[in-house]
C-alpha atoms as a PDB file:
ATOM      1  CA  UNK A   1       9.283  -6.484 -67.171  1.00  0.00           C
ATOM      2  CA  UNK A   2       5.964  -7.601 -65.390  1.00  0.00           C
ATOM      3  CA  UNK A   3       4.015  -9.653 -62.736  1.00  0.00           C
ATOM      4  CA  UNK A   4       6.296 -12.553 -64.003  1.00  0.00           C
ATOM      5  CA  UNK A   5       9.619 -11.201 -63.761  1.00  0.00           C
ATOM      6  CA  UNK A   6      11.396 -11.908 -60.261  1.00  0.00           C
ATOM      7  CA  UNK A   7      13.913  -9.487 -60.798  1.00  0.00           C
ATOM      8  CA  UNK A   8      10.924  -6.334 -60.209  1.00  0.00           C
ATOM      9  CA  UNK A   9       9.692  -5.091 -57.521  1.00  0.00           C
ATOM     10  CA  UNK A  10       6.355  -5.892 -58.873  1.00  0.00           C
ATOM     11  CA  UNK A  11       7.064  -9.513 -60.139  1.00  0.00           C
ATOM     12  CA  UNK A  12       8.071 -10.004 -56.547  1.00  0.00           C
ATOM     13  CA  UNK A  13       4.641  -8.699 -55.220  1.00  0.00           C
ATOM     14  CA  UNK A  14       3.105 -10.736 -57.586  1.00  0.00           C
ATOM     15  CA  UNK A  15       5.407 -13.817 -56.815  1.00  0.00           C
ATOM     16  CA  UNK A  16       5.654 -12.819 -53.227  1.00  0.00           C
ATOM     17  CA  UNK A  17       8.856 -12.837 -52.017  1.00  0.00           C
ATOM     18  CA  UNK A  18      11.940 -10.396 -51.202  1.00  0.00           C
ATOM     19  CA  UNK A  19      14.915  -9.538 -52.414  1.00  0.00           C
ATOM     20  CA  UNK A  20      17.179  -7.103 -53.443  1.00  0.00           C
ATOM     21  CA  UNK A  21      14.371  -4.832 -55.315  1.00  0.00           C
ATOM     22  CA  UNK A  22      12.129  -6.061 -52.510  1.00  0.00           C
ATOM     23  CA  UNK A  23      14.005  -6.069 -49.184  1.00  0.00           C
ATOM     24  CA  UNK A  24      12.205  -7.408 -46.197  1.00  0.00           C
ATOM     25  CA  UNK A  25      11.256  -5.028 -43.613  1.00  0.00           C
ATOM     26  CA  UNK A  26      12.829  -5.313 -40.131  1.00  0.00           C
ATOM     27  CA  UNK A  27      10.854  -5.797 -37.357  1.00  0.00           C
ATOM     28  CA  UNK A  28      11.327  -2.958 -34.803  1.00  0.00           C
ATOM     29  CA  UNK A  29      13.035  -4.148 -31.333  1.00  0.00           C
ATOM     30  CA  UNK A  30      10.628  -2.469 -28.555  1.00  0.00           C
ATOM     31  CA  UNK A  31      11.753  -1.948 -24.907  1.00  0.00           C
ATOM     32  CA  UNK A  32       9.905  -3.628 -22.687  1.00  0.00           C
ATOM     33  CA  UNK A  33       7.236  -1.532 -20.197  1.00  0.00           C
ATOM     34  CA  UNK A  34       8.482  -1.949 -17.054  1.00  0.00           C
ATOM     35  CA  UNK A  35      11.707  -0.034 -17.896  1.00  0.00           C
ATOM     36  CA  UNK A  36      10.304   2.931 -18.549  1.00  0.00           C
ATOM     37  CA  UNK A  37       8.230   3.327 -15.284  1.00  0.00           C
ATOM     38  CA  UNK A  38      10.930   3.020 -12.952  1.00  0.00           C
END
């Protein structure tokens, strides 16, 4: 139940990947500039 287990959300820090405790985060869609100066 530390760095070295996967299955926490701190193991995965440690370990550095995602998961279920550690979902990735989902890059925001942006619109693009020139449709909001028309």
């Amino acid at each position: 139940m530390g760095k070295g287990d996967r299955r926490t959300k701190r193991g995965k820090i440690f370990q550095g990947t995602t998961g279920k405790y550690r979902p990735k985060k989902k890059k925001k869609t942006t619109k693009p500039a020139n449709a909001e100066n028309k």
